[in-house]
PDB file of N, CA and C in Angstrom:
ATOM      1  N   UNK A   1      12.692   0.168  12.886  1.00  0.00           N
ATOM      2  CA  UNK A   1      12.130  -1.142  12.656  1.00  0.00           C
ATOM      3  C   UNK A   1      10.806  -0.996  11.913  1.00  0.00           C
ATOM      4  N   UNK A   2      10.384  -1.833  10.732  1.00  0.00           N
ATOM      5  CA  UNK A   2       9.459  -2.091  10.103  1.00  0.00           C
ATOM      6  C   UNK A   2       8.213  -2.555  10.948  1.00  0.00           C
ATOM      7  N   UNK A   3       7.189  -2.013  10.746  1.00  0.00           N
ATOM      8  CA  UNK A   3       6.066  -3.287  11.009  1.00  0.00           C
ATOM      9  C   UNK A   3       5.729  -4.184   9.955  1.00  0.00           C
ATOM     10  N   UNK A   4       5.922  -5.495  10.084  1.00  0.00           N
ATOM     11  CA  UNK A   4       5.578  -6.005   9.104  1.00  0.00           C
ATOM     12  C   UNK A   4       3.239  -6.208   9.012  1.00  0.00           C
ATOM     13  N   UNK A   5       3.509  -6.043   7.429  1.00  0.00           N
ATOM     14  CA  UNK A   5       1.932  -5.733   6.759  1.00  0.00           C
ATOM     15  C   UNK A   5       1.653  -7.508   6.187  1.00  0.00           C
ATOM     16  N   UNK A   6       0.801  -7.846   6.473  1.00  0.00           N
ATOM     17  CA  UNK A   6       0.224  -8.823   5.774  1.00  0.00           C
ATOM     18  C   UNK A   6      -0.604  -8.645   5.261  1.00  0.00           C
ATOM     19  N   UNK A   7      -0.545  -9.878   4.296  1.00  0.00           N
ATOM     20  CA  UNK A   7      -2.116  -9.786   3.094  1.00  0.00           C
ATOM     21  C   UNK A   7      -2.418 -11.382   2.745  1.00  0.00           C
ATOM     22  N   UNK A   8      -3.548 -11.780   2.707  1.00  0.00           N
ATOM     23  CA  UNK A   8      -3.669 -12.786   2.164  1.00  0.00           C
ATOM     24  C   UNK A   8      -4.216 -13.247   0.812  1.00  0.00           C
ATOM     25  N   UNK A   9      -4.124 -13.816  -0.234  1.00  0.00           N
ATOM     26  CA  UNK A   9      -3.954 -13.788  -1.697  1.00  0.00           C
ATOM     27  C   UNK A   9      -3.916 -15.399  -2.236  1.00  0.00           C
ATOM     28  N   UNK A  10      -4.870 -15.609  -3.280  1.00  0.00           N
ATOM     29  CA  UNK A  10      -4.768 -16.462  -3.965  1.00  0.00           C
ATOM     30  C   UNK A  10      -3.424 -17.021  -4.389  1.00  0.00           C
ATOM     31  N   UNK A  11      -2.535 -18.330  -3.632  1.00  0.00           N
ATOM     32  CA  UNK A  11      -1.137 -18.263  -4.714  1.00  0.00           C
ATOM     33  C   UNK A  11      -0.978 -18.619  -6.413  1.00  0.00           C
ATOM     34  N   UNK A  12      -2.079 -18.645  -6.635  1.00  0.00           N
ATOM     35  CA  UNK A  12      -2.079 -19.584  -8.100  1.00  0.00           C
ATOM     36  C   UNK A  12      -2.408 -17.947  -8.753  1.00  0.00           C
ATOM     37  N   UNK A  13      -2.948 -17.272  -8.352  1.00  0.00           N
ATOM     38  CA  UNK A  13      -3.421 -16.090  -9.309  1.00  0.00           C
ATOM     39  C   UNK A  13      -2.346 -14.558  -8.693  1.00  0.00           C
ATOM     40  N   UNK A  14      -2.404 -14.951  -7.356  1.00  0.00           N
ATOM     41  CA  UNK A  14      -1.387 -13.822  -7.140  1.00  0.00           C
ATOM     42  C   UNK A  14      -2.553 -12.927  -6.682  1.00  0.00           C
ATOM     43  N   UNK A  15      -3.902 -12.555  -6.528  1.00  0.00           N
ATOM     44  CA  UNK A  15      -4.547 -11.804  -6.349  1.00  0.00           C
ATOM     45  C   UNK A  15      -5.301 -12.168  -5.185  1.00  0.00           C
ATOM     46  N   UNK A  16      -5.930 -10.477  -4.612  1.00  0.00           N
ATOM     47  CA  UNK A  16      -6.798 -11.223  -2.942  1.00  0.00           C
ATOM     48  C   UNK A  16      -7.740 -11.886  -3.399  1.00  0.00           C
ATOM     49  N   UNK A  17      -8.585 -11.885  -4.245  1.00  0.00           N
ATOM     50  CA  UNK A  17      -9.765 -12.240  -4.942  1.00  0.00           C
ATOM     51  C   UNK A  17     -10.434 -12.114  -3.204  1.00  0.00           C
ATOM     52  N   UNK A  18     -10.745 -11.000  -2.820  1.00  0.00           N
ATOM     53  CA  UNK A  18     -11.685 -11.019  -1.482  1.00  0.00           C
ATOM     54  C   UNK A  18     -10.734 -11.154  -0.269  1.00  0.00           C
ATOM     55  N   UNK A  19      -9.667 -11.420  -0.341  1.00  0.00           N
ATOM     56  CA  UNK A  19      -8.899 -11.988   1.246  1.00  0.00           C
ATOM     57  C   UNK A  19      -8.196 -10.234   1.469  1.00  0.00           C
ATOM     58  N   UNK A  20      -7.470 -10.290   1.444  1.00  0.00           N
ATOM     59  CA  UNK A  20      -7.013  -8.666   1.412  1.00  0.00           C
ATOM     60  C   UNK A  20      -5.863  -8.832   2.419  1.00  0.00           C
ATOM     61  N   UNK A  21      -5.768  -7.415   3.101  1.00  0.00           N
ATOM     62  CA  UNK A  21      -4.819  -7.261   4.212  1.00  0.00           C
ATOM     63  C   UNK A  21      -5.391  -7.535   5.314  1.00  0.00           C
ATOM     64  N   UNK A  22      -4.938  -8.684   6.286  1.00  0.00           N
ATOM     65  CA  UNK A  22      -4.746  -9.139   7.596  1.00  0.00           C
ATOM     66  C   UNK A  22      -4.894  -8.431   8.744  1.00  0.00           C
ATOM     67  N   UNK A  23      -5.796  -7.499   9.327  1.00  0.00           N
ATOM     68  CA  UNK A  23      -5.890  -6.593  10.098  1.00  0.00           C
ATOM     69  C   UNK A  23      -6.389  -7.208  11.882  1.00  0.00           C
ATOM     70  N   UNK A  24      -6.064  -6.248  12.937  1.00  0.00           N
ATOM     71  CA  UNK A  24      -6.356  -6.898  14.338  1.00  0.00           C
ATOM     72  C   UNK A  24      -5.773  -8.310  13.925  1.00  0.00           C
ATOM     73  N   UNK A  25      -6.348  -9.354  15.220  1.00  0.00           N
ATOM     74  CA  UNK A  25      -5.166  -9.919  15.579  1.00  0.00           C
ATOM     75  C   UNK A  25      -4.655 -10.497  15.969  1.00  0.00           C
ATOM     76  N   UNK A  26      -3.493 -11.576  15.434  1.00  0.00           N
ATOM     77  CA  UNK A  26      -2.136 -11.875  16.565  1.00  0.00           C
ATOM     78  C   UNK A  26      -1.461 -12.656  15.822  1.00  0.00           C
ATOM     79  N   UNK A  27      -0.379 -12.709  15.198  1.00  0.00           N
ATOM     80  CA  UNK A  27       0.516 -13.583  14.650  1.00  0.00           C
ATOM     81  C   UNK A  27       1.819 -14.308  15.190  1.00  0.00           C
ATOM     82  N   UNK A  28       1.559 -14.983  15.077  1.00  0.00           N
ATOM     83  CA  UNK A  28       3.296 -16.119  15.830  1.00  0.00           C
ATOM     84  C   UNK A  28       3.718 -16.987  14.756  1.00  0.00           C
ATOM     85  N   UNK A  29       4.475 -17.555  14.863  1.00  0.00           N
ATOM     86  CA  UNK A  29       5.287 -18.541  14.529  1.00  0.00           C
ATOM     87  C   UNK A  29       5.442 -19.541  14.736  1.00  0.00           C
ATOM     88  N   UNK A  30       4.856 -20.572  14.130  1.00  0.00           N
ATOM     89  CA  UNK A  30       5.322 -22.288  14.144  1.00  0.00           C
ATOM     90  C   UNK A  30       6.072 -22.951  13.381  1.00  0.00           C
ATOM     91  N   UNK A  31       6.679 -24.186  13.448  1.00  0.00           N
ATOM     92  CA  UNK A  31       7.318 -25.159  13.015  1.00  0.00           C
ATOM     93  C   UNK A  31       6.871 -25.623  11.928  1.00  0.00           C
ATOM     94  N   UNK A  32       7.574 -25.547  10.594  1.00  0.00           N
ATOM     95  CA  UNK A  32       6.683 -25.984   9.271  1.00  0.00           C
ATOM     96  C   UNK A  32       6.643 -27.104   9.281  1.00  0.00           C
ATOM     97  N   UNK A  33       6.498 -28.274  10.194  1.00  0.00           N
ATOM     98  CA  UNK A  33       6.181 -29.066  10.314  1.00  0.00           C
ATOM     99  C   UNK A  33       4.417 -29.120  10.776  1.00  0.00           C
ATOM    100  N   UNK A  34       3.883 -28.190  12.008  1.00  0.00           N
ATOM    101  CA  UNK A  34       2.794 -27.597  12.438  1.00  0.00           C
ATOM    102  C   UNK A  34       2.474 -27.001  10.788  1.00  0.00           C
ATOM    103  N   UNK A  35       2.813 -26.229  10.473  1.00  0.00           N
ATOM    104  CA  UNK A  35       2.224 -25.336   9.461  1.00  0.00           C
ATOM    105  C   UNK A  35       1.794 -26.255   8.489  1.00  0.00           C
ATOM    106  N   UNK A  36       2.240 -27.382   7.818  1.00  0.00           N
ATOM    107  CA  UNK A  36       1.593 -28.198   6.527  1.00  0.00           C
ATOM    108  C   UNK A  36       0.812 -28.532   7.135  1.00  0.00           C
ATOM    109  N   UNK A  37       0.521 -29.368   9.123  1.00  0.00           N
ATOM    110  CA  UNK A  37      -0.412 -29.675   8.809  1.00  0.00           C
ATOM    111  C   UNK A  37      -1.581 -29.023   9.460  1.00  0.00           C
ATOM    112  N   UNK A  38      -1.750 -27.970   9.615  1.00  0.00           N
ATOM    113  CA  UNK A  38      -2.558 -26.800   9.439  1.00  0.00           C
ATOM    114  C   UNK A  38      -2.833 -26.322   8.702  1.00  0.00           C
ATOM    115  N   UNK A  39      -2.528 -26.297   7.454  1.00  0.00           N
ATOM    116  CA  UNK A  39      -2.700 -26.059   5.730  1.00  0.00           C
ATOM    117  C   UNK A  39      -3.759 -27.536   5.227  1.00  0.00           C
ATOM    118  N   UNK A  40      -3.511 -28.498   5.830  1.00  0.00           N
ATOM    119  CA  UNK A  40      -4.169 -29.785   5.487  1.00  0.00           C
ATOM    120  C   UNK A  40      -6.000 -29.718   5.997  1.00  0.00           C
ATOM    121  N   UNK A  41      -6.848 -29.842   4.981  1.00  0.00           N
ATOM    122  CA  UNK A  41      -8.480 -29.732   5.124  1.00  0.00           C
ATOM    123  C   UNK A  41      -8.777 -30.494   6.553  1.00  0.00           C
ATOM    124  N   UNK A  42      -8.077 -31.586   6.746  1.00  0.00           N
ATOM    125  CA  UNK A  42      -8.497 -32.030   8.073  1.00  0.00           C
ATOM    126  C   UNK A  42      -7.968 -31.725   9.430  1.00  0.00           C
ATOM    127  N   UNK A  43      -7.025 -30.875   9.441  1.00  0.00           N
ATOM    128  CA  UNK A  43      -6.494 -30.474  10.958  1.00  0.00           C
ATOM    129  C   UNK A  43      -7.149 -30.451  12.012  1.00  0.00           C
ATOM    130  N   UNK A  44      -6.786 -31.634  12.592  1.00  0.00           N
ATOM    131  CA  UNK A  44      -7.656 -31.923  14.369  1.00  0.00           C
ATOM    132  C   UNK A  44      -7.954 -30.889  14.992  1.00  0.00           C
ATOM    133  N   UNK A  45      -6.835 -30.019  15.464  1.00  0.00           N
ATOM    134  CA  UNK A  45      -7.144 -28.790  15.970  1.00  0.00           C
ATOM    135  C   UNK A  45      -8.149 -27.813  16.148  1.00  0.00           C
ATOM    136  N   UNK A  46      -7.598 -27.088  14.585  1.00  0.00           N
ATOM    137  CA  UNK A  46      -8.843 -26.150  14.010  1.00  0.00           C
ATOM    138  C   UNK A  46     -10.061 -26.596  13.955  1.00  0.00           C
ATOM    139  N   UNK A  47     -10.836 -28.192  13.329  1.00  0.00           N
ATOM    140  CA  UNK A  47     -11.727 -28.242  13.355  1.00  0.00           C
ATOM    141  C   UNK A  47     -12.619 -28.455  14.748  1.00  0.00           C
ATOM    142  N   UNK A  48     -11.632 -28.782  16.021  1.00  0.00           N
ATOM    143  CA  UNK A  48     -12.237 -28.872  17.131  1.00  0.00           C
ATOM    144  C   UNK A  48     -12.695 -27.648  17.847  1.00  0.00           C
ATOM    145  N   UNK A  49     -11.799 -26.718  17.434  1.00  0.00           N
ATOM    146  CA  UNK A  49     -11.851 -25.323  17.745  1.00  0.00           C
ATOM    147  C   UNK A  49     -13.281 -24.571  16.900  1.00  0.00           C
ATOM    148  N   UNK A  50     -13.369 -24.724  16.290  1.00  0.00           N
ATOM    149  CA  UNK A  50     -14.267 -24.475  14.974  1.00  0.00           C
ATOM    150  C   UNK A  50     -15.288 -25.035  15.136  1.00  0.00           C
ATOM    151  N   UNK A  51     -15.435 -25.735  15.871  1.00  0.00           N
ATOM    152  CA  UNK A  51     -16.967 -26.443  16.547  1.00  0.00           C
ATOM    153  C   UNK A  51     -17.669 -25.469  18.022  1.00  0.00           C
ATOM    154  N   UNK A  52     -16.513 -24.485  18.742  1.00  0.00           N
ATOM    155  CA  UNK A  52     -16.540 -24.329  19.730  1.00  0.00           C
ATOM    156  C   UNK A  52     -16.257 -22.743  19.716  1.00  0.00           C
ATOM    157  N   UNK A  53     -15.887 -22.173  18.746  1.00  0.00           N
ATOM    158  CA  UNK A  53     -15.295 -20.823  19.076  1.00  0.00           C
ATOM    159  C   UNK A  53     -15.131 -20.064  17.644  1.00  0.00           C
ATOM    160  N   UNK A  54     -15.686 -19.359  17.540  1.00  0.00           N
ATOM    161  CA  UNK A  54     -15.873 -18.797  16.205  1.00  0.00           C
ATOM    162  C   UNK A  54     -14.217 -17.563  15.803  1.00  0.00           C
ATOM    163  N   UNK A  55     -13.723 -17.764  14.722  1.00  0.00           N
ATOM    164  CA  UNK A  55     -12.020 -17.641  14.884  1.00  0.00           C
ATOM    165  C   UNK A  55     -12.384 -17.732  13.250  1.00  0.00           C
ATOM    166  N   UNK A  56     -10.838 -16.967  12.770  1.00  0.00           N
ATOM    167  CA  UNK A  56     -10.157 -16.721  11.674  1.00  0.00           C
ATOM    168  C   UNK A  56      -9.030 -16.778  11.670  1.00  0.00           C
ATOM    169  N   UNK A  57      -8.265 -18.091  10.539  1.00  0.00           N
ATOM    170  CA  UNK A  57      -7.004 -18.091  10.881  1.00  0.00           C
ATOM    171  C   UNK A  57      -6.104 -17.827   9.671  1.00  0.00           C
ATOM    172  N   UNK A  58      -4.939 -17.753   9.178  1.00  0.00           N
ATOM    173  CA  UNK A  58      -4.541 -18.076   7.955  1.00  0.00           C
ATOM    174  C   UNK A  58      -2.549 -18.470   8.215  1.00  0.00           C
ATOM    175  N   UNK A  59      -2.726 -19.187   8.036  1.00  0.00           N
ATOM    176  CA  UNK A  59      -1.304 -20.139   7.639  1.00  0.00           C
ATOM    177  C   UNK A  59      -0.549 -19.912   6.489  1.00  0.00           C
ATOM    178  N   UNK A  60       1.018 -19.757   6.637  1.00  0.00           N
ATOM    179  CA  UNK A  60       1.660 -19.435   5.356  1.00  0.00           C
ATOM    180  C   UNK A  60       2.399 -21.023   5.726  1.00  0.00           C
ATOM    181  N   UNK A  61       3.146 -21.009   4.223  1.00  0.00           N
ATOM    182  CA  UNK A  61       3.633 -22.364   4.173  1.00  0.00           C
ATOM    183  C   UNK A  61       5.056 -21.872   5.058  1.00  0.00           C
ATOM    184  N   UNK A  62       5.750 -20.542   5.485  1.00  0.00           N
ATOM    185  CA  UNK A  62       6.494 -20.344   6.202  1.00  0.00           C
ATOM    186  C   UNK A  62       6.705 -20.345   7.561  1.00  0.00           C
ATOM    187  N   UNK A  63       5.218 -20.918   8.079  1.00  0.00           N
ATOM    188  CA  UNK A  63       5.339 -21.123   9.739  1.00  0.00           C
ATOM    189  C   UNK A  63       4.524 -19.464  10.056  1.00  0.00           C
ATOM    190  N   UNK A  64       4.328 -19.213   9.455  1.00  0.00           N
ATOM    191  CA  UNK A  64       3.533 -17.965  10.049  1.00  0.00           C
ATOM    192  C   UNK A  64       2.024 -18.135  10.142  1.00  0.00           C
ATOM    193  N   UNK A  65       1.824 -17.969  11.157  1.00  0.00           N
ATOM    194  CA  UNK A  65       0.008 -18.119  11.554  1.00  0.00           C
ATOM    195  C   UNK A  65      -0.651 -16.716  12.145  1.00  0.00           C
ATOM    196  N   UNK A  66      -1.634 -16.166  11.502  1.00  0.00           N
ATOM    197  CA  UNK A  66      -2.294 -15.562  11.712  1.00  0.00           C
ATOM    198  C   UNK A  66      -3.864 -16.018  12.439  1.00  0.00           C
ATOM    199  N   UNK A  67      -4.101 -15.232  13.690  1.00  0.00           N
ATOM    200  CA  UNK A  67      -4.984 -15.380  14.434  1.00  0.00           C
ATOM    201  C   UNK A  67      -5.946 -14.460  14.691  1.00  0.00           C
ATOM    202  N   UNK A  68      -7.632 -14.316  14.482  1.00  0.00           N
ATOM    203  CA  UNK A  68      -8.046 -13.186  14.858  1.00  0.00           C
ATOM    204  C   UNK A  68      -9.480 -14.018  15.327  1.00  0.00           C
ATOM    205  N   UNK A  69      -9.688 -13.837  16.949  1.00  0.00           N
ATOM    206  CA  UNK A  69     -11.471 -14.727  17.206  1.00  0.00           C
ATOM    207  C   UNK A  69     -12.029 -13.692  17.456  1.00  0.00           C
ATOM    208  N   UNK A  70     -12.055 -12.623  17.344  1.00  0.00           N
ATOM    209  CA  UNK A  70     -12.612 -11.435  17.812  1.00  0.00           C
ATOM    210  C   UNK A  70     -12.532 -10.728  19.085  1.00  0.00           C
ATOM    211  N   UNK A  71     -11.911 -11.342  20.422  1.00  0.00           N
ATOM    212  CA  UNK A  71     -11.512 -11.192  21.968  1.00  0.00           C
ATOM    213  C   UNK A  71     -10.167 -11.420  21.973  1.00  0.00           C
ATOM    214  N   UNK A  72      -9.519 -10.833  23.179  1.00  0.00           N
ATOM    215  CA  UNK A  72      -8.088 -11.022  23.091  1.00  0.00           C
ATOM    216  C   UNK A  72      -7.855 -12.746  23.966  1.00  0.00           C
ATOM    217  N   UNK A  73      -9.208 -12.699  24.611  1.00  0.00           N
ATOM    218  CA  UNK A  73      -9.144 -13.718  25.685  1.00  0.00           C
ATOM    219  C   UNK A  73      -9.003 -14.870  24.403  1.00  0.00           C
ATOM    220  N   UNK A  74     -10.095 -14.876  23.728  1.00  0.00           N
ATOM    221  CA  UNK A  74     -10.636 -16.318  22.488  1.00  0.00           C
ATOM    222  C   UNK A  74      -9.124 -16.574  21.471  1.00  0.00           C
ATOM    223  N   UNK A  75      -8.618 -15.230  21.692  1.00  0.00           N
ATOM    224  CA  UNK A  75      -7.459 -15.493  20.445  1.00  0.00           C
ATOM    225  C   UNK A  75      -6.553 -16.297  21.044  1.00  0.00           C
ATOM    226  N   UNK A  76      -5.783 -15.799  22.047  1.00  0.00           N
ATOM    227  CA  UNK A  76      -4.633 -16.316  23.070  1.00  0.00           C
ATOM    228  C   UNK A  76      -4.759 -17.658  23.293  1.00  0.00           C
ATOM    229  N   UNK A  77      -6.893 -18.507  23.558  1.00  0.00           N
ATOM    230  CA  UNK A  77      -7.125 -19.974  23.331  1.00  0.00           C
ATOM    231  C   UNK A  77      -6.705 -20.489  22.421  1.00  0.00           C
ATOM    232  N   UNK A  78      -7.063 -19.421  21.154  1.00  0.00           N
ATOM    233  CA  UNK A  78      -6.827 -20.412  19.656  1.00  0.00           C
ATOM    234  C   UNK A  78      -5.399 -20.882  19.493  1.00  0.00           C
ATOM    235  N   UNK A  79      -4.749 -19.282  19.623  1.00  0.00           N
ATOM    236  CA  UNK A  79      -2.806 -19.693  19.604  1.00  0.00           C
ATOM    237  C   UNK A  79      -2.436 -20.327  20.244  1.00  0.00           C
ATOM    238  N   UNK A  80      -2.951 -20.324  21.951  1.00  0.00           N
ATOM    239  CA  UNK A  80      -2.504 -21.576  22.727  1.00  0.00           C
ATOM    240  C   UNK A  80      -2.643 -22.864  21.881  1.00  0.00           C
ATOM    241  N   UNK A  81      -3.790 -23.446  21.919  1.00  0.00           N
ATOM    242  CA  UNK A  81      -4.269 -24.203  21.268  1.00  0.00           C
ATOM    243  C   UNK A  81      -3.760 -24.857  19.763  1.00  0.00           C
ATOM    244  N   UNK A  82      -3.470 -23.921  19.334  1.00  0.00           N
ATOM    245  CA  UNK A  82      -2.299 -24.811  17.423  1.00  0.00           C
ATOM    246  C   UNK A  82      -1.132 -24.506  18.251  1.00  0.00           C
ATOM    247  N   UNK A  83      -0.564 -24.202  18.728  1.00  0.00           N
ATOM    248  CA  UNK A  83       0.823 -24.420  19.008  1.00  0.00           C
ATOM    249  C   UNK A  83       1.092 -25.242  20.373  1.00  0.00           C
ATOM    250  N   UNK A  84       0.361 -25.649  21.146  1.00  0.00           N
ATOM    251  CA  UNK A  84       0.174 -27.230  22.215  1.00  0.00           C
ATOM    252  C   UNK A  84      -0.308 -28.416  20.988  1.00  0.00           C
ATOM    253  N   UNK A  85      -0.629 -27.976  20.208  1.00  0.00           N
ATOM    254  CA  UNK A  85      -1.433 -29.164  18.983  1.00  0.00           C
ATOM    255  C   UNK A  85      -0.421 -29.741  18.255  1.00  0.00           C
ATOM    256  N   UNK A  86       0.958 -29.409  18.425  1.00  0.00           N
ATOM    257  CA  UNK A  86       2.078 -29.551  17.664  1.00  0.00           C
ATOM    258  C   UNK A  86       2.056 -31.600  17.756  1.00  0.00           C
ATOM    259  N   UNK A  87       2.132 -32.158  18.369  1.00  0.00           N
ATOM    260  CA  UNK A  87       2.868 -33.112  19.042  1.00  0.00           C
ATOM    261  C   UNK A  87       1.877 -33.923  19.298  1.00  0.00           C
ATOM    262  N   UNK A  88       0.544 -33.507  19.231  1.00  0.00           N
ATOM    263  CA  UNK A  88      -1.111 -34.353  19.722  1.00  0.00           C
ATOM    264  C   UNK A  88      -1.160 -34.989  18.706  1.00  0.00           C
ATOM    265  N   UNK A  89      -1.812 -36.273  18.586  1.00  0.00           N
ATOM    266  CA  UNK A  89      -2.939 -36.777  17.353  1.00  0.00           C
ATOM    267  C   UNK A  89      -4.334 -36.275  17.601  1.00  0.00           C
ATOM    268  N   UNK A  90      -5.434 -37.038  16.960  1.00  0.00           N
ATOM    269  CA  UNK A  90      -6.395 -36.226  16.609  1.00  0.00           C
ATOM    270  C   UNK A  90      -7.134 -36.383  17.907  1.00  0.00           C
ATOM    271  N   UNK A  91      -7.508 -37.749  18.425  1.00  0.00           N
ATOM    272  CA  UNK A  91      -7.828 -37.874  20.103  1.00  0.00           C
ATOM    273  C   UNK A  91      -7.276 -37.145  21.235  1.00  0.00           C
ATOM    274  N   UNK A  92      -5.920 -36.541  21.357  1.00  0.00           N
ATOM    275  CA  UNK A  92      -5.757 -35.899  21.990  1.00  0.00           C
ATOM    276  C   UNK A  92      -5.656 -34.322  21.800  1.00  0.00           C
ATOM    277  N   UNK A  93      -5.994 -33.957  20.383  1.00  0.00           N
ATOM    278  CA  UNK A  93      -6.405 -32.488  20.265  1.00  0.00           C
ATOM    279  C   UNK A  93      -7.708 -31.931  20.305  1.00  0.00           C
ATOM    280  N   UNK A  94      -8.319 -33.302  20.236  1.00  0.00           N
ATOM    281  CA  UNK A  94      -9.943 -32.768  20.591  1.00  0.00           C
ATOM    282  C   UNK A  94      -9.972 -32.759  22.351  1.00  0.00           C
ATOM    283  N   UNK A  95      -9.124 -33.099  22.634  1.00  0.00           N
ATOM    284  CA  UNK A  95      -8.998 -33.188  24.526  1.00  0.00           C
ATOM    285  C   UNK A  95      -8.662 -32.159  24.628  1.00  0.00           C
ATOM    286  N   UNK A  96      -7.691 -31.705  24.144  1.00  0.00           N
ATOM    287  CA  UNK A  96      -7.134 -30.482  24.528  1.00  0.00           C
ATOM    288  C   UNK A  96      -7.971 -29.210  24.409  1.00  0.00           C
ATOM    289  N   UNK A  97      -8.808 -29.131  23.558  1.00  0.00           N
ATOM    290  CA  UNK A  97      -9.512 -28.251  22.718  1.00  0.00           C
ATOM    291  C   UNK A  97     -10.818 -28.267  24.206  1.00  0.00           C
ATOM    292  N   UNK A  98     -11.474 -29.124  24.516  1.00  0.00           N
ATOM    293  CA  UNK A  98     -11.967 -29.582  25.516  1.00  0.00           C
ATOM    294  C   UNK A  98     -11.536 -28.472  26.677  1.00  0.00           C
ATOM    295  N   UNK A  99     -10.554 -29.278  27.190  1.00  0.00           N
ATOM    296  CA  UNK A  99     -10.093 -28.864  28.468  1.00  0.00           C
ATOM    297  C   UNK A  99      -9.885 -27.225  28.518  1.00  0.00           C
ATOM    298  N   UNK A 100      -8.969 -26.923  27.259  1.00  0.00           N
ATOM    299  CA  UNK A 100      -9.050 -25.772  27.487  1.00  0.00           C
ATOM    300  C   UNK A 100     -10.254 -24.703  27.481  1.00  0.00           C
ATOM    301  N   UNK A 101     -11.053 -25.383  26.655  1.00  0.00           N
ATOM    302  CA  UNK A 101     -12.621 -24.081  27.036  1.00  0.00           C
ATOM    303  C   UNK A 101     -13.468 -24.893  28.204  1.00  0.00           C
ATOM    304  N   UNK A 102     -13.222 -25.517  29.162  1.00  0.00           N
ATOM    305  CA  UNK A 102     -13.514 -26.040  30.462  1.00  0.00           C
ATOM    306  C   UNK A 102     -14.879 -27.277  29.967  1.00  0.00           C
ATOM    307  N   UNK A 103     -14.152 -27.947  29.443  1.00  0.00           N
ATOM    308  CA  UNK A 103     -15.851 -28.325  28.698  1.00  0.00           C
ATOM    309  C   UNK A 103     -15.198 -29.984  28.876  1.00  0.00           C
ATOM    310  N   UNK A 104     -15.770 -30.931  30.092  1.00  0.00           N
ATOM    311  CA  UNK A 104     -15.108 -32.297  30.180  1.00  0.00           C
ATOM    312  C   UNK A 104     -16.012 -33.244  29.377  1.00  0.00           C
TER     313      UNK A 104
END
């Protein structure tokens, strides 16, 4: 069995211009339904998360999400977190985002 290698890359140029290979960690799989709108500048989620927890993510338009917050504990929040975000609007992903780092 392969490990699969990621890289992340400009799609218009084809080049990392700075992004490179995807290293440490955690990648899963979502619903490209989740994935466009996690690709979208305003995603409830991420930006609630992103107020609260310092994280690196990167999204393919194939449902693949890459996760790295620097802790295994912070990452497992973030992935929890976009993949419970599936089904929320934006009021209830800032709740969620909330609850889960204990913060009412």
């Amino acid at each position: 069995m392969m490990d699969p290698e990621l890289e992340c890359f400009n799609s218009h140029t084809g080049k990392s211009e700075g992004y490179g290979e995807l290293t440490h960690g955690f990648t899963f799989k979502c619903s490209l339904g989740l994935a466009r709108r996690l690709l979208s500048a305003k995603a409830p989620v991420l930006s609630a998360l992103g107020e609260q927890v310092p994280f690196e993510a990167a999204v393919g338009v194939n449902g693949r999400v890459w996760v790295n917050a620097g802790t295994p504990e912070k990452t497992i929040l973030v992935v929890n977190a976009i993949k419970n975000s599936e089904y929320l609007d934006t009021k209830q992903s800032k709740q969620m985002v909330r609850e889960l780092l204990g913060k009412q």
